[in-house]
Protein backbone atom coordinates (compact mmCIF):
# COMPACT_ATOMS: atom_id res chain seq x y z
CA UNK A 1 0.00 0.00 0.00
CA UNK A 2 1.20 3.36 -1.10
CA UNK A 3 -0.04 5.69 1.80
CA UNK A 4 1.11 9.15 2.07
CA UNK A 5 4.95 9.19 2.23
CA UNK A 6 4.81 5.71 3.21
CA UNK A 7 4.84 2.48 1.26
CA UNK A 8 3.34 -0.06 3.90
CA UNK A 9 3.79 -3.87 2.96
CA UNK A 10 3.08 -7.26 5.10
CA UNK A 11 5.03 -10.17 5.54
CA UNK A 12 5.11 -13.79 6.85
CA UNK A 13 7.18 -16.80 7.18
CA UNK A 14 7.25 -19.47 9.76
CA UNK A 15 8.90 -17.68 12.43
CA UNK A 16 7.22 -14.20 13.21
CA UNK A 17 5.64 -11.69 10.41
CA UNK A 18 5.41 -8.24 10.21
CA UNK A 19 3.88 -5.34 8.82
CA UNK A 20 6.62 -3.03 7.68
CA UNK A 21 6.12 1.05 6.80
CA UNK A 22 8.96 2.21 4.45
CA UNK A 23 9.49 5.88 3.78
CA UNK A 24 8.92 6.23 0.07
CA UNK A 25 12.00 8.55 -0.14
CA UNK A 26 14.66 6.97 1.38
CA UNK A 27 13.44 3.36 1.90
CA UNK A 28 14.23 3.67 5.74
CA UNK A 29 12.34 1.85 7.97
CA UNK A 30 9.79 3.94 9.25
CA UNK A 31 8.23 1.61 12.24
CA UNK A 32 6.91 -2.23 12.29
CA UNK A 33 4.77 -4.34 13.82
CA UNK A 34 5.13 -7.87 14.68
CA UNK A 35 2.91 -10.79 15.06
CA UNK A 36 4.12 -14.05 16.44
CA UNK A 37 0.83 -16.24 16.60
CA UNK A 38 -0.66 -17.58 13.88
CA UNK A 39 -0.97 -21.30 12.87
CA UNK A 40 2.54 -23.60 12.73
CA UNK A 41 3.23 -23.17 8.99
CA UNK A 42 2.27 -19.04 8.53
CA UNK A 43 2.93 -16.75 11.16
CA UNK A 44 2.22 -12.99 9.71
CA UNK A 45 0.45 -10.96 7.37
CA UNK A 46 -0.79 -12.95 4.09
CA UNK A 47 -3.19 -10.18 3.31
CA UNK A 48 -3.80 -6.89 1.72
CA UNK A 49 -3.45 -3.85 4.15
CA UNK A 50 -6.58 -1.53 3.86
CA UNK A 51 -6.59 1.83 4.69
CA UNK A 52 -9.50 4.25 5.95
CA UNK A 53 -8.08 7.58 7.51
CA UNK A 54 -5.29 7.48 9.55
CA UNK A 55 -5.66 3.64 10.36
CA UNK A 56 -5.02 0.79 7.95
CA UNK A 57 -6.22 -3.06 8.70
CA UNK A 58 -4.58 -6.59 8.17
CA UNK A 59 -5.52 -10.12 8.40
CA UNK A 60 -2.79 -12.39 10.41
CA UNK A 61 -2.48 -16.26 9.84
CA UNK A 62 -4.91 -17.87 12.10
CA UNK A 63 -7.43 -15.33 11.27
CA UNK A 64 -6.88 -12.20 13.52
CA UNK A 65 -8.31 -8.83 12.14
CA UNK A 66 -5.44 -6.15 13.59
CA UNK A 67 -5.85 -2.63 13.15
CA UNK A 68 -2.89 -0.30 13.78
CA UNK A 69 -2.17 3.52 13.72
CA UNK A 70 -0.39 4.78 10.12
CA UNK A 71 1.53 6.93 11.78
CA UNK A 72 3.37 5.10 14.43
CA UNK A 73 2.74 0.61 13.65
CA UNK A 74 1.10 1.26 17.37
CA UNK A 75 -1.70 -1.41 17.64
CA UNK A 76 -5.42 0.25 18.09
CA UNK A 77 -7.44 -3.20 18.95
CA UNK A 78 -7.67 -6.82 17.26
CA UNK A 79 -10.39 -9.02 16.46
CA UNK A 80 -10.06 -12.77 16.19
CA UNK A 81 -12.65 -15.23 14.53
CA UNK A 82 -13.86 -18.35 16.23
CA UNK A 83 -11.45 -20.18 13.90
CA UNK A 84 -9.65 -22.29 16.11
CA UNK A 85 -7.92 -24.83 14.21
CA UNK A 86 -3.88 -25.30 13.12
CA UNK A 87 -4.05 -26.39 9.63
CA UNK A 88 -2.82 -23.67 6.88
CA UNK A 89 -5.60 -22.05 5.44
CA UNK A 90 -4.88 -18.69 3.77
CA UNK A 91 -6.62 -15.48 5.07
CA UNK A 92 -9.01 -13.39 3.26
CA UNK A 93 -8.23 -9.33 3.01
CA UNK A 94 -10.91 -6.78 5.05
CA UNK A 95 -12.84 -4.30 3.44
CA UNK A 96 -13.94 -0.88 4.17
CA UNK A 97 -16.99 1.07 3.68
CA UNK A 98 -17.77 3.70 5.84
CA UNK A 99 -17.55 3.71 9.03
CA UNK A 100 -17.68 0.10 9.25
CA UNK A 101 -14.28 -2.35 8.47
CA UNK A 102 -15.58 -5.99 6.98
CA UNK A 103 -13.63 -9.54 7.76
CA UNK A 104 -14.86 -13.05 6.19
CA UNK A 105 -13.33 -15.94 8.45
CA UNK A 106 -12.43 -18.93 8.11
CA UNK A 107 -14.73 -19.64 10.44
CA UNK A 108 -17.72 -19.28 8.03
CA UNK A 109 -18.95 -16.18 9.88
CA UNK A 110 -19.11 -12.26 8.04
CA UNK A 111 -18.31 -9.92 10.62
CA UNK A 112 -18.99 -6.11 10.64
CA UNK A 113 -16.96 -4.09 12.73
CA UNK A 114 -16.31 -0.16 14.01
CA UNK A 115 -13.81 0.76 12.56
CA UNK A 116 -12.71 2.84 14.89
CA UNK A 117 -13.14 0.88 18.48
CA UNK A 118 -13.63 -2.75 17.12
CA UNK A 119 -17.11 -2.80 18.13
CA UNK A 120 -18.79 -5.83 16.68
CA UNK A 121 -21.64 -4.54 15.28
CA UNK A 122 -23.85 -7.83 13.72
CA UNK A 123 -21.89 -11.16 12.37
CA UNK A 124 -23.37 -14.01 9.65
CA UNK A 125 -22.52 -17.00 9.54
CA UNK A 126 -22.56 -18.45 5.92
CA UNK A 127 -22.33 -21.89 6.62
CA UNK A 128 -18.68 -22.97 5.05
CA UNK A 129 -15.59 -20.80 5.17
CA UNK A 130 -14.53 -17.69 3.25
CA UNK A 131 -13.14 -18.60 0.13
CA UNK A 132 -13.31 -15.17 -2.25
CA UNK A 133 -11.74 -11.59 -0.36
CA UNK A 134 -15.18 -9.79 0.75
CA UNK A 135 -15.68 -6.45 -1.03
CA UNK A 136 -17.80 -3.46 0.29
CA UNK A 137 -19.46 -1.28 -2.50
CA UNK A 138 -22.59 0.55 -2.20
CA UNK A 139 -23.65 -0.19 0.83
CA UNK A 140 -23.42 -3.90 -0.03
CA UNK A 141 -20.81 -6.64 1.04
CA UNK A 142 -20.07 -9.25 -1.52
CA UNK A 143 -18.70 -12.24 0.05
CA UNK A 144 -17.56 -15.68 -1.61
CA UNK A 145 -17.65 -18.97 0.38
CA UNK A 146 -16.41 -22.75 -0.07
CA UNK A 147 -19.92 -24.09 -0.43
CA UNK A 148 -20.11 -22.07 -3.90
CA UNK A 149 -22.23 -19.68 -3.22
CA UNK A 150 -22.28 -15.60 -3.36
CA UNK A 151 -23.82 -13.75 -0.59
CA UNK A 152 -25.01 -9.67 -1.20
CA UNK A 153 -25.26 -8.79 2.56
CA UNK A 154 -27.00 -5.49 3.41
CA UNK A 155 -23.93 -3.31 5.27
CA UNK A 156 -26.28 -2.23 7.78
CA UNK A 157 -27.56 -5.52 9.41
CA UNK A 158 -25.86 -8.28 7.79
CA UNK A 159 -29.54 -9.50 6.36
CA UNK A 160 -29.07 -11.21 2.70
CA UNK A 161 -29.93 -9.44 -0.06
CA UNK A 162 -28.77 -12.13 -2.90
CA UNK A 163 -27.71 -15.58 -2.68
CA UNK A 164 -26.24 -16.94 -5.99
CA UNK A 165 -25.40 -20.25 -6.10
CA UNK A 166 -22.42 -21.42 -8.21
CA UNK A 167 -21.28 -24.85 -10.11
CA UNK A 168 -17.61 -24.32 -8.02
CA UNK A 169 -16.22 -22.50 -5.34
CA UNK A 170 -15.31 -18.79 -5.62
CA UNK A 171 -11.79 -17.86 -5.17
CA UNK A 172 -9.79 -15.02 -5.18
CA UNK A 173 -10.80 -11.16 -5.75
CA UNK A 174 -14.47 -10.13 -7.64
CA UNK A 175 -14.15 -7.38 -10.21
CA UNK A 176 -16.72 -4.89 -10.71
CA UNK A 177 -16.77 -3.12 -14.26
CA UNK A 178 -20.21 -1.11 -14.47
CA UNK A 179 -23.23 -3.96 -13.25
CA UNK A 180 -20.98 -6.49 -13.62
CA UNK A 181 -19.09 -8.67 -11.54
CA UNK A 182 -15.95 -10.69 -12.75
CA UNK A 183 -14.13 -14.20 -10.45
CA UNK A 184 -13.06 -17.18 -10.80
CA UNK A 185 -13.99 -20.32 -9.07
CA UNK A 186 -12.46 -23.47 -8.78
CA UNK A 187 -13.56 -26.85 -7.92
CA UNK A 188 -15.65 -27.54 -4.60
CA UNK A 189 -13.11 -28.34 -1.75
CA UNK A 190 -10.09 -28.33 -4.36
CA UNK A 191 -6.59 -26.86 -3.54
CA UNK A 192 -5.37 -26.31 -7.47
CA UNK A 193 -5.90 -23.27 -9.99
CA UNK A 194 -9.19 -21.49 -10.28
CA UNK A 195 -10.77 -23.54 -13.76
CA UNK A 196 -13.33 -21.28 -14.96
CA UNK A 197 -13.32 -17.22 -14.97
CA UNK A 198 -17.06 -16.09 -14.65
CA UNK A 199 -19.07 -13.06 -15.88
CA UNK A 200 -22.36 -12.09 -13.27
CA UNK A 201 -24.62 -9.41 -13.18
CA UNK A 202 -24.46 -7.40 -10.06
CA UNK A 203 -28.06 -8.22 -8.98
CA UNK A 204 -26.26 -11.92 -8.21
CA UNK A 205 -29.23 -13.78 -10.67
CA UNK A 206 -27.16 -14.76 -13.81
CA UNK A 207 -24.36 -15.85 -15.02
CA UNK A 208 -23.75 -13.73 -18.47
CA UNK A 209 -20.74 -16.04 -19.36
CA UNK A 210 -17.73 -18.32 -18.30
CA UNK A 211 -14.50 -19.05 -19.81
CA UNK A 212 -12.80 -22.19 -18.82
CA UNK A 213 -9.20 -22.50 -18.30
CA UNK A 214 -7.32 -24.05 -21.34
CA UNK A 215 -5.27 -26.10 -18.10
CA UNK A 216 -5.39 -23.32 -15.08
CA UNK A 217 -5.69 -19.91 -14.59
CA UNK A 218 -3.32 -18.80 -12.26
CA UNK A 219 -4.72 -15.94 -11.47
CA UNK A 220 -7.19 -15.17 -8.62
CA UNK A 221 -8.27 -11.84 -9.59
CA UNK A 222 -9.40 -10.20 -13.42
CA UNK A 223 -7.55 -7.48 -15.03
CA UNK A 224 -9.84 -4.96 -16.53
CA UNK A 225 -8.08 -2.86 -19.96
CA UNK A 226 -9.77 -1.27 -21.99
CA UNK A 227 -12.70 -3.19 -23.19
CA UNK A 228 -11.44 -6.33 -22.08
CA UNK A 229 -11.14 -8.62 -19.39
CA UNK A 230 -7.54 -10.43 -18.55
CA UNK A 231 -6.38 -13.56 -17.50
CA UNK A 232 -3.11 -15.46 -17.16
CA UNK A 233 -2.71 -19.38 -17.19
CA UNK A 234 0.06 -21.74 -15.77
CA UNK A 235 1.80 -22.17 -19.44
CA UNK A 236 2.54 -18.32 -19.90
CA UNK A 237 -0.40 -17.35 -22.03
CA UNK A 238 -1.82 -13.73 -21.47
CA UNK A 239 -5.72 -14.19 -22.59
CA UNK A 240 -8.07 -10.98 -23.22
CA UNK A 241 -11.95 -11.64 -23.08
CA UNK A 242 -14.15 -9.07 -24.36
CA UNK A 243 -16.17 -7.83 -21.35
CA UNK A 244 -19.99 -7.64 -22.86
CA UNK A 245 -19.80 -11.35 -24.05
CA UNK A 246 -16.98 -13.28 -23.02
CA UNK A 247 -15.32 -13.97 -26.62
CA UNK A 248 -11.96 -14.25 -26.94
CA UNK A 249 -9.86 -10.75 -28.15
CA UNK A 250 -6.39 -11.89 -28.32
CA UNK A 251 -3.56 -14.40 -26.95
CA UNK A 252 -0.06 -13.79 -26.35
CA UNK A 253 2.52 -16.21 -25.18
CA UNK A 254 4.98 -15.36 -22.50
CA UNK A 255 7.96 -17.41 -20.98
CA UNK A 256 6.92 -18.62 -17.37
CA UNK A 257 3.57 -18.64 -15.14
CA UNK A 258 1.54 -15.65 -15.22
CA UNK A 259 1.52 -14.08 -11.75
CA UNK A 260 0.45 -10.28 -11.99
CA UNK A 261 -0.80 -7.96 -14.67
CA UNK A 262 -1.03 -3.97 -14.12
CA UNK A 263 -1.30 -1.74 -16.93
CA UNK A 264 -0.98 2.13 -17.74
CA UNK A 265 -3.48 3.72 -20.91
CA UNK A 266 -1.18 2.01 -23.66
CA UNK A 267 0.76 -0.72 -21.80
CA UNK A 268 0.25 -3.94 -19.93
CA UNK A 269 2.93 -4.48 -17.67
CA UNK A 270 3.24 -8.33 -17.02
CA UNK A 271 4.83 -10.39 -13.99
CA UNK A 272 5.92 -14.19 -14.48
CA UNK A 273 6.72 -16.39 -11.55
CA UNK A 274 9.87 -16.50 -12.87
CA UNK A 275 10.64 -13.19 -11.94
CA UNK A 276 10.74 -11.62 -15.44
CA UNK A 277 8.44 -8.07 -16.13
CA UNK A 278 7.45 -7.46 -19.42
CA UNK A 279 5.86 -4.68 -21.31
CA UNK A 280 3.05 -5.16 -23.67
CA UNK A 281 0.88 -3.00 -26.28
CA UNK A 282 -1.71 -4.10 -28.11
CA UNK A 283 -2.60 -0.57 -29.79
């Protein structure tokens, strides 16, 4: 996370984790903040940092919502899920809208939180564990769990608003462009690549198209450029869906997995597992 004159980054291992704030100008070491619970193969912070004001939020292995001052790394409260188990089960990133800060557990349950205090202000529990990062927008939480299903909770009182039940599991990140809503799922209770990237409308009642994987995408969340959507698979191919319909705009092949895609208004800029960045028009 860029944040101010910081650049604020989590990590993990099997030791003890931190989040880390790095002055953008020099690269010094501005403060950190250690964690050293956690389950016995990820102690840390697996998950995106979110930022409302001048406090950003976390998810630590073993599910622990931590919320810490910008300015100093000084911890403001935590809030841990029922999840009690020691297996390795990844986190899922918060979300904020409002005044309210949003974590999915591994527990199954959708909590709503103050942001400011920690106050639990309502929980759900959706039956089978958080699978797809919950995303706040519009007053709505969109949340993606293991038994394949899509919830629209109402940001208010945690009542359901939509309920969308999928072939496979959502995974990963949902992408909004205009009313509709881009993921990828992958195959109830499986631990490989997300098979099939998925087009719905907003209003959770349709699916407008799929794409499957040619083997496995392995990416977890959709790149929107232009008029497209992206993707990246395990043999190196970059693939570009139109948005409206799903068909297929172009292919190009790249040396190593596909692990990241950003872009700027006339490039692509393209990260492989094997540590190689490449720049890419298609003008």
């Amino acid at each position: 996370m860029i944040a101010d004159d910081l650049i604020i980054i989590g990590t993990d291992g099997r030791g003890i984790g931190h989040v880390y704030a790095f002055e953008r100008s020099t690269g010094n070491i501005r403060w950190k903040h250690a964690v050293t619970s956690g389950v016995p193969d990820g102690i840390g912070f697996p998950t995106d940092i979110v930022r409302t004001n001048s406090t950003i939020y976390t998810v630590a292995f073993g599910d622990e919502l931590v919320c810490l001052d910008i300015k100093t790394g000084k911890i403001k409260w935590s809030y841990k899920s029922d999840f009690a188990g020691k297996e390795f089960i990844w986190s899922h990133a918060p979300s904020a809208e409002g005044s309210k800060i949003f974590f999915g557990g591994i527990d199954g349950v959708v909590y709503a939180l103050d942001s400011e205090t920690g106050r639990l202000i309502w929980k759900y529990n959706v039956g089978a564990r958080i699978s797809a990062h919950p995303v706040a927008r519009n007053g709505e939480l969109f949340v993606g769990a293991a038994n394949g299903h899509i919830y629209r909770l109402n940001q208010k009182n945690g009542s359901v608003d939509a309920d969308f039940a999928l072939k496979s599991m959502p995974v990963g990140r949902f992408t909004f462009v205009n009313d509709s809503l881009f993921l990828f799922i992958n195959s109830l209770g499986g631990d490989g690549g997300a098979q099939e990237l998925v087009c719905l409308d907003q209003a959770l009642t349709k699916v407008r198209w799929s794409q499957p994987a040619p083997k496995s995408w392995s990416l977890t969340t959709a790149k929107v450029w232009r008029s497209n959507v992206l993707t990246g698979t395990e043999s190196g191919e970059v693939i570009a869906f139109r948005l409206t319909d799903g068909a297929m705009q172009w292919t190009e092949k790249l040396n190593g997995v596909i692990r990241s895609i950003g872009s700027s208004d006339k490039a692509l800029y393209i990260g492989t597992l094997d540590g190689t960045l490449y720049a890419s028009s298609h003008d």
